[in-house]
Protein backbone atom coordinates (compact mmCIF):
# COMPACT_ATOMS: atom_id res chain seq x y z
CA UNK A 1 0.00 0.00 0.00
CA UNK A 2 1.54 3.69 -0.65
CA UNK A 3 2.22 6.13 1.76
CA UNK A 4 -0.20 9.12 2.27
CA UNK A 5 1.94 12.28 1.88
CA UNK A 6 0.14 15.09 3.71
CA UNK A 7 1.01 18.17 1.77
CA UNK A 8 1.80 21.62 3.52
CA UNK A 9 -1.37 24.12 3.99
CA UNK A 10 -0.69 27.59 2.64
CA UNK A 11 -1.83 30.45 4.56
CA UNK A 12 -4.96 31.83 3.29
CA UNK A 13 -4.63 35.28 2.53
CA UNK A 14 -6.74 37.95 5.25
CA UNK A 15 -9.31 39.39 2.88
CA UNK A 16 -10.05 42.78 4.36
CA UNK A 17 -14.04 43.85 4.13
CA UNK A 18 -15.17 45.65 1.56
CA UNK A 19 -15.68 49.48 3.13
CA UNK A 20 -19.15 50.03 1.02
CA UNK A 21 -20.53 46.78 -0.34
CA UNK A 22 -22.63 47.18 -3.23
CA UNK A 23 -26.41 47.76 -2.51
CA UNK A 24 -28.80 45.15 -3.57
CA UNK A 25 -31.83 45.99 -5.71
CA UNK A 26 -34.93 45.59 -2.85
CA UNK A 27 -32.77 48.21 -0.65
CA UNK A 28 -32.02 50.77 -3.36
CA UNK A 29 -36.12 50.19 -4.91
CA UNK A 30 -37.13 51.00 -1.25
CA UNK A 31 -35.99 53.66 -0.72
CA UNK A 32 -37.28 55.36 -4.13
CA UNK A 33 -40.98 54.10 -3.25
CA UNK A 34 -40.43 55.83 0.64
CA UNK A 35 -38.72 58.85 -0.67
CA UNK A 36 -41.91 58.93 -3.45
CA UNK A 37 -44.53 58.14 -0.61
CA UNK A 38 -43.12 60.98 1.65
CA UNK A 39 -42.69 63.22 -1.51
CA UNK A 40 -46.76 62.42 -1.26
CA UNK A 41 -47.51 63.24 2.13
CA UNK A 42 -48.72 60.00 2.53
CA UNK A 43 -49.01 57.61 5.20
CA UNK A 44 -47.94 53.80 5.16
CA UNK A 45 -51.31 52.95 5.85
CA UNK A 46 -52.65 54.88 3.10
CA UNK A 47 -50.31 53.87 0.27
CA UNK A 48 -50.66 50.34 1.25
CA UNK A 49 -54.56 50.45 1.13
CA UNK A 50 -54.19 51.81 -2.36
CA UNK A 51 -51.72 49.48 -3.56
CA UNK A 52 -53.60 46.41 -2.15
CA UNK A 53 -51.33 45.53 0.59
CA UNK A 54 -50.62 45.50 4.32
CA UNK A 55 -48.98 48.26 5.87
CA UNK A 56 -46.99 45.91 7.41
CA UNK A 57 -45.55 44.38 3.47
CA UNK A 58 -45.54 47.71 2.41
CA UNK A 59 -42.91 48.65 5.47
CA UNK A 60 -40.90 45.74 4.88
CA UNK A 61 -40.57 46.43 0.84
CA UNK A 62 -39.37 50.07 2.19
CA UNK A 63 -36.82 48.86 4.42
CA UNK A 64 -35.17 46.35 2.04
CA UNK A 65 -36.28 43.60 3.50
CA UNK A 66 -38.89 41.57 1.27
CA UNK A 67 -38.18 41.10 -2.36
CA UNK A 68 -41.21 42.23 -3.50
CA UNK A 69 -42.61 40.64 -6.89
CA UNK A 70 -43.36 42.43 -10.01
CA UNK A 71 -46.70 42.36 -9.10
CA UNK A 72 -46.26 43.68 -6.01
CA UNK A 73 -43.89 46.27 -7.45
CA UNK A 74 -46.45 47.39 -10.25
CA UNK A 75 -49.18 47.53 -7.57
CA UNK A 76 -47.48 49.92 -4.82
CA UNK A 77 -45.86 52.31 -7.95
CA UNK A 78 -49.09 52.15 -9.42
CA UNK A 79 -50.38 53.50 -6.15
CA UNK A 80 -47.84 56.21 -5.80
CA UNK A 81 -48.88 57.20 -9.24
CA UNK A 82 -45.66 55.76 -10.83
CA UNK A 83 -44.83 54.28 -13.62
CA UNK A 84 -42.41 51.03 -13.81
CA UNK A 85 -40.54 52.50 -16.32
CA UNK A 86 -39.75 55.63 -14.01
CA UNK A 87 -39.36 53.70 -11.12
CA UNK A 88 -36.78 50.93 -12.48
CA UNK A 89 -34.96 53.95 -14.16
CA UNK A 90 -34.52 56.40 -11.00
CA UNK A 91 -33.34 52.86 -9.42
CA UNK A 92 -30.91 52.05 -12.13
CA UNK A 93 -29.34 55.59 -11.65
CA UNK A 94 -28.85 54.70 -8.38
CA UNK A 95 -26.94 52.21 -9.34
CA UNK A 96 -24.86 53.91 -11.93
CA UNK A 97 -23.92 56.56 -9.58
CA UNK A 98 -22.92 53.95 -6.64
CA UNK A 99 -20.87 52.15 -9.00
CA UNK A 100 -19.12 55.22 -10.39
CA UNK A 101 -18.20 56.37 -7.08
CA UNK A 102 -17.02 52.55 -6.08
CA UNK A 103 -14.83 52.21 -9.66
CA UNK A 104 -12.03 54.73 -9.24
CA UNK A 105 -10.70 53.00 -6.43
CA UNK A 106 -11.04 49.90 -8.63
CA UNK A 107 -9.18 51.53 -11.80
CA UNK A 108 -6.36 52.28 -9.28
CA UNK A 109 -6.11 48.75 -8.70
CA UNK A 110 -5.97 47.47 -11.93
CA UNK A 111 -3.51 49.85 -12.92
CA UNK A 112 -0.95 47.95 -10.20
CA UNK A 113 -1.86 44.61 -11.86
CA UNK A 114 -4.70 43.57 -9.36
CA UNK A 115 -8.34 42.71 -10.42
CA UNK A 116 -11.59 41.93 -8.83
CA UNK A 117 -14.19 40.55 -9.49
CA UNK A 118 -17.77 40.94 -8.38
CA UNK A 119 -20.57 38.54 -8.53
């Protein structure tokens, strides 16, 4: 029988933390439908009533918290007199200006022969 040969673990590198990990979708959509719902004047309770929903859904989509379905989505815009269109967009610029900030740190880093990758 052949001898096992254990061979010598390599220390794992320390990754350090990101400082400002991307936002995900539900958190950034959010907080477009509270900032449009407060833009309103409008209550939770009244929104949610309009849009077909609990307060309690509605407070949770708000926060980040429930990934709300297109359905859903549609519903609560709809009641916020919002289009999809409009809403995905002012989202998606969000985005754009969260990852423009986030790249120049990556550009310097490519430039020294290190890349990343995100997911």
């Amino acid at each position: 029988m052949a001898d096992i040969v254990p061979f010598p673990r390599a220390p794992r590198p320390t990754r350090t933390p990101s400082p400002d990990p991307e936002p995900l979708w539900r958190q950034l959509l959010g907080e477009q439908l509270r900032r449009r719902r407060h833009d309103r004047g409008e209550t939770l309770t009244e929104t949610a009533e309009k849009a077909g929903v609990s307060p309690q859904y509605l407070s949770e989509v708000e926060r980040g918290l429930k990934e709300a379905s297109s359905e859903m989505i549609a519903a609560i815009a709809g009641a916020l007199d919002a289009g999809l269109l409009d809403l995905t967009s002012a989202v998606a610029d969000e985005l754009r200006s969260t990852a423009a900030s986030a790249a120049t740190p990556a550009a310097v880093s490519a430039s020294r022969g290190a890349f990343a990758l995100a997911a």
